[in-house]
PDB file of N, CA and C in Angstrom:
ATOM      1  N   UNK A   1       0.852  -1.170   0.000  1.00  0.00           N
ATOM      2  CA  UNK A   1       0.000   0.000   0.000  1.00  0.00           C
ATOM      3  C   UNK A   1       0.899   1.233   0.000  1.00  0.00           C
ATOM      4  N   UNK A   2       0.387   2.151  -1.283  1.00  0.00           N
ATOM      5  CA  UNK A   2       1.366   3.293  -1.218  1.00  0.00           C
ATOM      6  C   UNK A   2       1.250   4.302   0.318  1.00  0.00           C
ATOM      7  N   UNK A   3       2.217   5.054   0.754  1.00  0.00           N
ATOM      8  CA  UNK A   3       1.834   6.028   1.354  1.00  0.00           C
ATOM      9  C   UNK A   3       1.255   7.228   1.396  1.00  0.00           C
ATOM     10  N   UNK A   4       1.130   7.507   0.007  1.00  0.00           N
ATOM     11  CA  UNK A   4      -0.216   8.638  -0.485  1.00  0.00           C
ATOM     12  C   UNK A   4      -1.323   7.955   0.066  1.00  0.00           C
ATOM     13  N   UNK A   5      -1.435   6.928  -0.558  1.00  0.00           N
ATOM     14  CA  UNK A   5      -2.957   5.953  -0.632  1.00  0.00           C
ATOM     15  C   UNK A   5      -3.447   6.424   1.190  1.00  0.00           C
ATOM     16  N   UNK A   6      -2.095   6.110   1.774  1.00  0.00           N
ATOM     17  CA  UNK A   6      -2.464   5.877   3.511  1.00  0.00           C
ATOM     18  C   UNK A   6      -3.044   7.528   4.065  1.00  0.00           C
ATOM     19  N   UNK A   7      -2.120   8.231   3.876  1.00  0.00           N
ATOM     20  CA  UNK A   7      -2.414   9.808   4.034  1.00  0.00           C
ATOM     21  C   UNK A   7      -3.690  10.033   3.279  1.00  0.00           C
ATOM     22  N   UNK A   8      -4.465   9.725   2.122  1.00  0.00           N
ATOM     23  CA  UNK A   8      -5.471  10.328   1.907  1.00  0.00           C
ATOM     24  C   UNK A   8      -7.040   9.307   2.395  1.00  0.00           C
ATOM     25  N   UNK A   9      -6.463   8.508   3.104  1.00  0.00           N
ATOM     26  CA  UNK A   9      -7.579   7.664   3.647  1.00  0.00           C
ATOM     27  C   UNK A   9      -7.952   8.636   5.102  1.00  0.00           C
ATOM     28  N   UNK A  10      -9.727   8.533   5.515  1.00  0.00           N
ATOM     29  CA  UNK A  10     -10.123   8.727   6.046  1.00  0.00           C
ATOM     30  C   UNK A  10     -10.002   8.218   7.492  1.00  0.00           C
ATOM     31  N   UNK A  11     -10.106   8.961   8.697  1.00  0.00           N
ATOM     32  CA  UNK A  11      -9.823   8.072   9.884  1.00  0.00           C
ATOM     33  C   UNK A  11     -10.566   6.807  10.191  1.00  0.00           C
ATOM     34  N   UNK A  12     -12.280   6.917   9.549  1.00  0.00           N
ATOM     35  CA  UNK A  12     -12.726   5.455   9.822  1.00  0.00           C
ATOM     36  C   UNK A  12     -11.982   4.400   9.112  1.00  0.00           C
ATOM     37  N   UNK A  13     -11.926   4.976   7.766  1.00  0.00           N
ATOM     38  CA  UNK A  13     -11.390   3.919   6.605  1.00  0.00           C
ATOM     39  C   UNK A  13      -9.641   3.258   7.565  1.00  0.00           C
ATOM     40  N   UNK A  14      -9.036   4.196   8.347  1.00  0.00           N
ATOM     41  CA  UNK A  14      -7.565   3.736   8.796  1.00  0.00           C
ATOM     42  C   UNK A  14      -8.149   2.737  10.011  1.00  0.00           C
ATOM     43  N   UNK A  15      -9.000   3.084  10.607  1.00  0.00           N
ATOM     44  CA  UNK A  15      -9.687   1.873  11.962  1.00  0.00           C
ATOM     45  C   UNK A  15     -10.221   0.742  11.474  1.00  0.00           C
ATOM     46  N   UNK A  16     -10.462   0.720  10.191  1.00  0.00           N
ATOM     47  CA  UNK A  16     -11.427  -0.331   9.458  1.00  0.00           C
ATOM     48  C   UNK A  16     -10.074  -1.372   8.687  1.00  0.00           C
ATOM     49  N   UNK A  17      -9.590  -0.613   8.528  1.00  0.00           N
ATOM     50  CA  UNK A  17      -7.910  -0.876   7.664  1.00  0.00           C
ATOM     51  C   UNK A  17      -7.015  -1.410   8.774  1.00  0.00           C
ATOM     52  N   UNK A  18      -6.611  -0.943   9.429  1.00  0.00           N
ATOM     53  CA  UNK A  18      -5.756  -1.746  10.611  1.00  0.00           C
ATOM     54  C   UNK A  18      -6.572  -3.063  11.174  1.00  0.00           C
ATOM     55  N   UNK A  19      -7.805  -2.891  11.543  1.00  0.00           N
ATOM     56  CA  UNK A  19      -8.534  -4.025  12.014  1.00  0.00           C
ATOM     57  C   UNK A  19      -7.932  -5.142  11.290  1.00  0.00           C
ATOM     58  N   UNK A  20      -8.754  -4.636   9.927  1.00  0.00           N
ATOM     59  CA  UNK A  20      -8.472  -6.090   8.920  1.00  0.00           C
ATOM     60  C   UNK A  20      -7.351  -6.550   8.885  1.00  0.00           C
ATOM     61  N   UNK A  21      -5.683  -5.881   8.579  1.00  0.00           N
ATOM     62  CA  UNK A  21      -4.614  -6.211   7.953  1.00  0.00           C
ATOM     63  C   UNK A  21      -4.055  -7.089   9.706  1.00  0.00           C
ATOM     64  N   UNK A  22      -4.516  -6.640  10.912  1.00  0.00           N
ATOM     65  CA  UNK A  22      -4.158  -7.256  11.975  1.00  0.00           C
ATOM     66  C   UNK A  22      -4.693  -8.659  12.008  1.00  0.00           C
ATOM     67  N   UNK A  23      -6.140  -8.869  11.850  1.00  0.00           N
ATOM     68  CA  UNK A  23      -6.593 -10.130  11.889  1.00  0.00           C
ATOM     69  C   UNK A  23      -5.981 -10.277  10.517  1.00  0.00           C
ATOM     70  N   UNK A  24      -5.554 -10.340   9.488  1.00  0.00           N
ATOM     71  CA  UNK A  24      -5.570 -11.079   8.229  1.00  0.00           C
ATOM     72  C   UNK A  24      -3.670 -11.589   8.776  1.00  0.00           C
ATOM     73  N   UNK A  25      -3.119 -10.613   8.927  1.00  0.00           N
ATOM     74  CA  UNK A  25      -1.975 -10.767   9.891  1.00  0.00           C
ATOM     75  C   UNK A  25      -1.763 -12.434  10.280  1.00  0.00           C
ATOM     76  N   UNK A  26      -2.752 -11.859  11.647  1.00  0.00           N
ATOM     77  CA  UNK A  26      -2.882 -12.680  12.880  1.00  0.00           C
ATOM     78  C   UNK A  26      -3.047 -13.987  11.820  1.00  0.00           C
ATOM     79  N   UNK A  27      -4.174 -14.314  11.317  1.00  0.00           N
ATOM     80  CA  UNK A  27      -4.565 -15.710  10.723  1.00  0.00           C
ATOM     81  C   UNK A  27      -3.172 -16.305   9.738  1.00  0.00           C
ATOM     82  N   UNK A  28      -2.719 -15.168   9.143  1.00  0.00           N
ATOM     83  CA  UNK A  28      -1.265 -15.780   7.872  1.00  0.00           C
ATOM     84  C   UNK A  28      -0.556 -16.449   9.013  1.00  0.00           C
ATOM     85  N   UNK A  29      -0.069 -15.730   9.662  1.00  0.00           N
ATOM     86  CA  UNK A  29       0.998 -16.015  10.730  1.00  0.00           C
ATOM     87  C   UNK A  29       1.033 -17.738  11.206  1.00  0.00           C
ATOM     88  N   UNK A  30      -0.392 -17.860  11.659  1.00  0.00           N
ATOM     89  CA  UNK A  30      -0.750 -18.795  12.236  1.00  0.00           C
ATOM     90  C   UNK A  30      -0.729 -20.145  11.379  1.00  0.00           C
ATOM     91  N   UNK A  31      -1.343 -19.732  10.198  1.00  0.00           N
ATOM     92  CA  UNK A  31      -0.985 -20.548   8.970  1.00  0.00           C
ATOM     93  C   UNK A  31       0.401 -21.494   8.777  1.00  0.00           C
ATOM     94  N   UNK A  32       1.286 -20.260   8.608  1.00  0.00           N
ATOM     95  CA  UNK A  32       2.019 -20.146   8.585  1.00  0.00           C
ATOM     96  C   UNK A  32       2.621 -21.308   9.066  1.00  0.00           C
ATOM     97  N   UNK A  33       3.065 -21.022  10.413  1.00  0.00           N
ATOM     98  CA  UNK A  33       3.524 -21.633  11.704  1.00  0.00           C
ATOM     99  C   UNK A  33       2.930 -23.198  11.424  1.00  0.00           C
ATOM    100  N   UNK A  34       1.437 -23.384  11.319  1.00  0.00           N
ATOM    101  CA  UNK A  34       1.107 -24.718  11.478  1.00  0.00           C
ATOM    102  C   UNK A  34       1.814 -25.474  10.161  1.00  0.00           C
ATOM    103  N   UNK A  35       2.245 -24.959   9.082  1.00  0.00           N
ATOM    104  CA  UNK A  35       2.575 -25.470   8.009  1.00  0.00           C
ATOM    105  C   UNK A  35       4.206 -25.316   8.220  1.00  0.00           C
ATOM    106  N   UNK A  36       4.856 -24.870   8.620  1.00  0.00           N
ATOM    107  CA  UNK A  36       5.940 -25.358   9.451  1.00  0.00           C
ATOM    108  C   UNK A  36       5.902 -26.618  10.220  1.00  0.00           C
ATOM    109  N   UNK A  37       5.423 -26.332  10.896  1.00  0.00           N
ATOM    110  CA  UNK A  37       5.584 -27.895  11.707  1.00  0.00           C
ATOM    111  C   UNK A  37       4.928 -28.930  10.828  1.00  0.00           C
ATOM    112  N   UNK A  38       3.881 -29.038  10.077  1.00  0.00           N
ATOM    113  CA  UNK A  38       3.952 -30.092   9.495  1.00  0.00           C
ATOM    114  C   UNK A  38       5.023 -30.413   8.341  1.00  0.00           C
ATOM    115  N   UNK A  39       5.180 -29.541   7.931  1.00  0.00           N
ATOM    116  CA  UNK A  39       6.550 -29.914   7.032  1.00  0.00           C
ATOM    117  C   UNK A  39       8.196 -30.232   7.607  1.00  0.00           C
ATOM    118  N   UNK A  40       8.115 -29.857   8.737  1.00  0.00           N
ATOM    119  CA  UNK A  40       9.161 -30.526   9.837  1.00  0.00           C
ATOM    120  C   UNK A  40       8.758 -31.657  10.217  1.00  0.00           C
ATOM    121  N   UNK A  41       7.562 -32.569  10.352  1.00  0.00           N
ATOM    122  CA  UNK A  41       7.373 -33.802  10.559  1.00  0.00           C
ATOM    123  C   UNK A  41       7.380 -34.462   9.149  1.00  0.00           C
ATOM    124  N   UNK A  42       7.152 -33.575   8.229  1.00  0.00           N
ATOM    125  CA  UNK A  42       6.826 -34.292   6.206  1.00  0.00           C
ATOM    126  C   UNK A  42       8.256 -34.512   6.038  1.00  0.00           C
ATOM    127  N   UNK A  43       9.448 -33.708   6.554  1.00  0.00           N
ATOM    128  CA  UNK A  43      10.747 -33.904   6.563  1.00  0.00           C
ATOM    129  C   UNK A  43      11.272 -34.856   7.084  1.00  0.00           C
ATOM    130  N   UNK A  44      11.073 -35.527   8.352  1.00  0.00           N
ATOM    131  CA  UNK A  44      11.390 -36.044   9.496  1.00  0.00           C
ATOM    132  C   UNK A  44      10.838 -37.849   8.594  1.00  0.00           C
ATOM    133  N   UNK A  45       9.595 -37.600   8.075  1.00  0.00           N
ATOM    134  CA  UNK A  45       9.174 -38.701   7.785  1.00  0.00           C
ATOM    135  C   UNK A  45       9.580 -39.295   6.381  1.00  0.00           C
ATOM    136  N   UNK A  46       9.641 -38.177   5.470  1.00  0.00           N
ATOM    137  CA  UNK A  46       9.431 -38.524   4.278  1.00  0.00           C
ATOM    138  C   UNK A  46      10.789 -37.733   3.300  1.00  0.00           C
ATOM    139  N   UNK A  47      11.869 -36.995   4.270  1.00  0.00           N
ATOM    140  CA  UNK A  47      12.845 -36.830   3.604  1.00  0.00           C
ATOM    141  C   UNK A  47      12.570 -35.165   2.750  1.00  0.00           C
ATOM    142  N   UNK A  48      13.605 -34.804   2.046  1.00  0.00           N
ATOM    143  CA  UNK A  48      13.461 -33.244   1.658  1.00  0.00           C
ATOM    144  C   UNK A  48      12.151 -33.890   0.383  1.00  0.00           C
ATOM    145  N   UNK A  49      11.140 -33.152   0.427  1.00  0.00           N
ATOM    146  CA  UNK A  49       9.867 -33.054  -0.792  1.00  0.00           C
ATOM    147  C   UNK A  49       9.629 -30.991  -0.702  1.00  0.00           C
ATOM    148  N   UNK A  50       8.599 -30.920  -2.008  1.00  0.00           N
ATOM    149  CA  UNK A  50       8.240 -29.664  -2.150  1.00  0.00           C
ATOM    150  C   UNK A  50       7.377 -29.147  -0.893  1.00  0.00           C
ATOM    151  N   UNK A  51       7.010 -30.116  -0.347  1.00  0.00           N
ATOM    152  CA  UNK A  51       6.279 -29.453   0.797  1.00  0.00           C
ATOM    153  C   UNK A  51       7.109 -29.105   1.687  1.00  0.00           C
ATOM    154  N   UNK A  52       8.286 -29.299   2.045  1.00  0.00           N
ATOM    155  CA  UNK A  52       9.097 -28.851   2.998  1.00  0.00           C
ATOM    156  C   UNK A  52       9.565 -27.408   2.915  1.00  0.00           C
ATOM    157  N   UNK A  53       9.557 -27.013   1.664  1.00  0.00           N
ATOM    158  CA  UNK A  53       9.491 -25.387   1.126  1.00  0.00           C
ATOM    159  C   UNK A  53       8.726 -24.808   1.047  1.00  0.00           C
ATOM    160  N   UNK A  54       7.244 -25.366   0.987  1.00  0.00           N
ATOM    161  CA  UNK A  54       5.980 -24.235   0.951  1.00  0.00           C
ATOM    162  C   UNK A  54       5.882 -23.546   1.984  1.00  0.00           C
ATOM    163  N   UNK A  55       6.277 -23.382   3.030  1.00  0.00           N
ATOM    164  CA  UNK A  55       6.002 -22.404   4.302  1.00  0.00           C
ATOM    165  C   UNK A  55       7.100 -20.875   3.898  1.00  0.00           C
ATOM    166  N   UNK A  56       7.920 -21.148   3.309  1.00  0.00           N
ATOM    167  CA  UNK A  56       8.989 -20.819   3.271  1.00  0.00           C
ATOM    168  C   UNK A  56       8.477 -19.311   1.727  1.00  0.00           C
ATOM    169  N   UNK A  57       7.478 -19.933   1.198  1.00  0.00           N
ATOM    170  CA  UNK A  57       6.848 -19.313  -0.090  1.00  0.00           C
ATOM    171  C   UNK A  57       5.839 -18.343   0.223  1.00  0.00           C
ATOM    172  N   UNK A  58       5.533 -18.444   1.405  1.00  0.00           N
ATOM    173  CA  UNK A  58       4.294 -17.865   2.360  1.00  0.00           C
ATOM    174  C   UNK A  58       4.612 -17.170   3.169  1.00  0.00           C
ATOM    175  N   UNK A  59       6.026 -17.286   3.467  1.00  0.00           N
ATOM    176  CA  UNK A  59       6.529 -16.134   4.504  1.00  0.00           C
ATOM    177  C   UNK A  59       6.771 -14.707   4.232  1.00  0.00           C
ATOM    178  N   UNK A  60       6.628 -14.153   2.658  1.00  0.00           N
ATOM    179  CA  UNK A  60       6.971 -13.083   2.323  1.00  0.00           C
ATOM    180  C   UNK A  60       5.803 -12.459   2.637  1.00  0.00           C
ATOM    181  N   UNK A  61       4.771 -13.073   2.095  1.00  0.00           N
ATOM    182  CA  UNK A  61       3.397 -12.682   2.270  1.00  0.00           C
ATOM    183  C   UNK A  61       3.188 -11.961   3.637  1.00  0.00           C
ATOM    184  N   UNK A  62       3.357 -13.267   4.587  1.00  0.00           N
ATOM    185  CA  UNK A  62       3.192 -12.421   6.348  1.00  0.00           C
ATOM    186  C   UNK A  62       3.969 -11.457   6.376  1.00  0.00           C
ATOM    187  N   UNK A  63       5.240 -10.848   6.142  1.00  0.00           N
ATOM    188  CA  UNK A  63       5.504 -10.438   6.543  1.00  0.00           C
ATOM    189  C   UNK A  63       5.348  -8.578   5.328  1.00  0.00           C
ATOM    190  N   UNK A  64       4.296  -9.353   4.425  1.00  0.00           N
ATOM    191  CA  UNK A  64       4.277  -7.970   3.322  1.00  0.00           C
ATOM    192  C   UNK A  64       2.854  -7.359   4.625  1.00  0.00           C
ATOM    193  N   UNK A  65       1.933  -8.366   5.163  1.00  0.00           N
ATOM    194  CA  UNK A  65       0.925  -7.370   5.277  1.00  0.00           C
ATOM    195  C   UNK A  65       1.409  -7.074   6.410  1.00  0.00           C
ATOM    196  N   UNK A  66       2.475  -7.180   7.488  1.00  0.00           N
ATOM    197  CA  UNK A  66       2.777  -7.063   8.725  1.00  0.00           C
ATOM    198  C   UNK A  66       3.344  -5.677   8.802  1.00  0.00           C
ATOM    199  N   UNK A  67       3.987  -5.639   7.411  1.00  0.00           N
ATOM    200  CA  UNK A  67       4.717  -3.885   7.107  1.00  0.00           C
ATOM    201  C   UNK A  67       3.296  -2.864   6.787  1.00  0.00           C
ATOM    202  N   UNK A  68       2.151  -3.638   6.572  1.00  0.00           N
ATOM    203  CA  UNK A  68       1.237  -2.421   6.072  1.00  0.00           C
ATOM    204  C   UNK A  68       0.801  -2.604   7.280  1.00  0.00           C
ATOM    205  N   UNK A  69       0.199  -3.461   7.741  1.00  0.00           N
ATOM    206  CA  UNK A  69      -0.382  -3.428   9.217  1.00  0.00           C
ATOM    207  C   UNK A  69       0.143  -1.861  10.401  1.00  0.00           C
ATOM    208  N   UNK A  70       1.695  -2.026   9.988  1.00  0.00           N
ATOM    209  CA  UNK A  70       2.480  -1.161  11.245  1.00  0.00           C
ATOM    210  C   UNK A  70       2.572   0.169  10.581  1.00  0.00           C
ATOM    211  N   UNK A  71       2.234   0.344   9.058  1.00  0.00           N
ATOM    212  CA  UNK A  71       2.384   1.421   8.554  1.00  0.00           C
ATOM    213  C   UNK A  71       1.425   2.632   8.947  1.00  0.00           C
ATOM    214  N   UNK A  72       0.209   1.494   8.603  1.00  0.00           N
ATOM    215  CA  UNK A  72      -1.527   1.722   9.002  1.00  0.00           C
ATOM    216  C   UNK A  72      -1.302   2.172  10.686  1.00  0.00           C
ATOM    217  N   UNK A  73      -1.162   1.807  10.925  1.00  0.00           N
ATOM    218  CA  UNK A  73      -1.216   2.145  12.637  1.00  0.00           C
ATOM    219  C   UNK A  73      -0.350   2.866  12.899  1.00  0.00           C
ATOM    220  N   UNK A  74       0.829   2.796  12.657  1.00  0.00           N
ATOM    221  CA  UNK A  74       1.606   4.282  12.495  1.00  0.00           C
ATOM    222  C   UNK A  74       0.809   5.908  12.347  1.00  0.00           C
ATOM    223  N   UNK A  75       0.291   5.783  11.283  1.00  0.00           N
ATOM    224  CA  UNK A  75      -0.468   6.639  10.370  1.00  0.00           C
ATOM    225  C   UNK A  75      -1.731   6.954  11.035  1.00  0.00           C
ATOM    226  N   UNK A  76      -2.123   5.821  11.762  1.00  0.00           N
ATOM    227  CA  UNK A  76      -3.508   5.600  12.817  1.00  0.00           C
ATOM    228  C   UNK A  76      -2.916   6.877  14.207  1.00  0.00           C
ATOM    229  N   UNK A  77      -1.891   6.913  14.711  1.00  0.00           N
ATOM    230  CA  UNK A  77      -1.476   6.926  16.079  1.00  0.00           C
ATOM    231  C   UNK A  77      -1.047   8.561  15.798  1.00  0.00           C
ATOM    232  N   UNK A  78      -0.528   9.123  14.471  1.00  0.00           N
ATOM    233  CA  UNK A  78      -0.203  10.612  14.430  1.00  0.00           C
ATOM    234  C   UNK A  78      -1.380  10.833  14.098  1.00  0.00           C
ATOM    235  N   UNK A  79      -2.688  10.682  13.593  1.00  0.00           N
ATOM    236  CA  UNK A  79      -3.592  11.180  13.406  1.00  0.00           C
ATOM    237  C   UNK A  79      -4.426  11.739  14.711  1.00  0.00           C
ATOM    238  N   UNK A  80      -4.416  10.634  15.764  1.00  0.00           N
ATOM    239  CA  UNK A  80      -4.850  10.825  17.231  1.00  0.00           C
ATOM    240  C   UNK A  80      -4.381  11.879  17.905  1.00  0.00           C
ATOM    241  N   UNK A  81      -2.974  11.951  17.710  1.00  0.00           N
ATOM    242  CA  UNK A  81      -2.337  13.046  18.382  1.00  0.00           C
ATOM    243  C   UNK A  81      -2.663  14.375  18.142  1.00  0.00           C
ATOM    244  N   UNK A  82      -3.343  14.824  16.634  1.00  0.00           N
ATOM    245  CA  UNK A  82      -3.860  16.083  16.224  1.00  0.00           C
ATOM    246  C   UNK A  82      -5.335  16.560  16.956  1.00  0.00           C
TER     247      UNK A  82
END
């Protein structure tokens, strides 16, 4: 998300916007994590396969909306202060 885009959003639209990108966050993360460990047991059992890398394909992702998440709330927190 550009930072124009963020500056010309409205304060509900930034409360409505952080909500989401936190839970959407929260759920990747978690994803995430559980697909780690099963691919540490898919490893353990079944030796290096493509599934042992898919977590690994998914991690950019968490951590793309985790930068808008903190951007958003950044942007959320100087607005309060005015």
């Amino acid at each position: 998300m550009k930072k124009e885009q963020i500056e010309k959003m409205s304060f509900e639209e930034l409360v409505k916007k952080t909500k989401t990108y936190k839970m959407a966050t929260i759920v990747l993360s978690v994803l995430v994590l559980i697909m780690f460990v099963t691919s540490f047991f898919s490893y353990q059992e079944n030796g290096v396969s493509f599934s042992v890398f898919l977590p690994l394909f998914f991690l950019p992702m968490v951590l793309t909306n985790r930068m808008t998440f903190l951007k958003l709330q950044k942007e959320l927190k100087s607005r309060q202060k005015d």
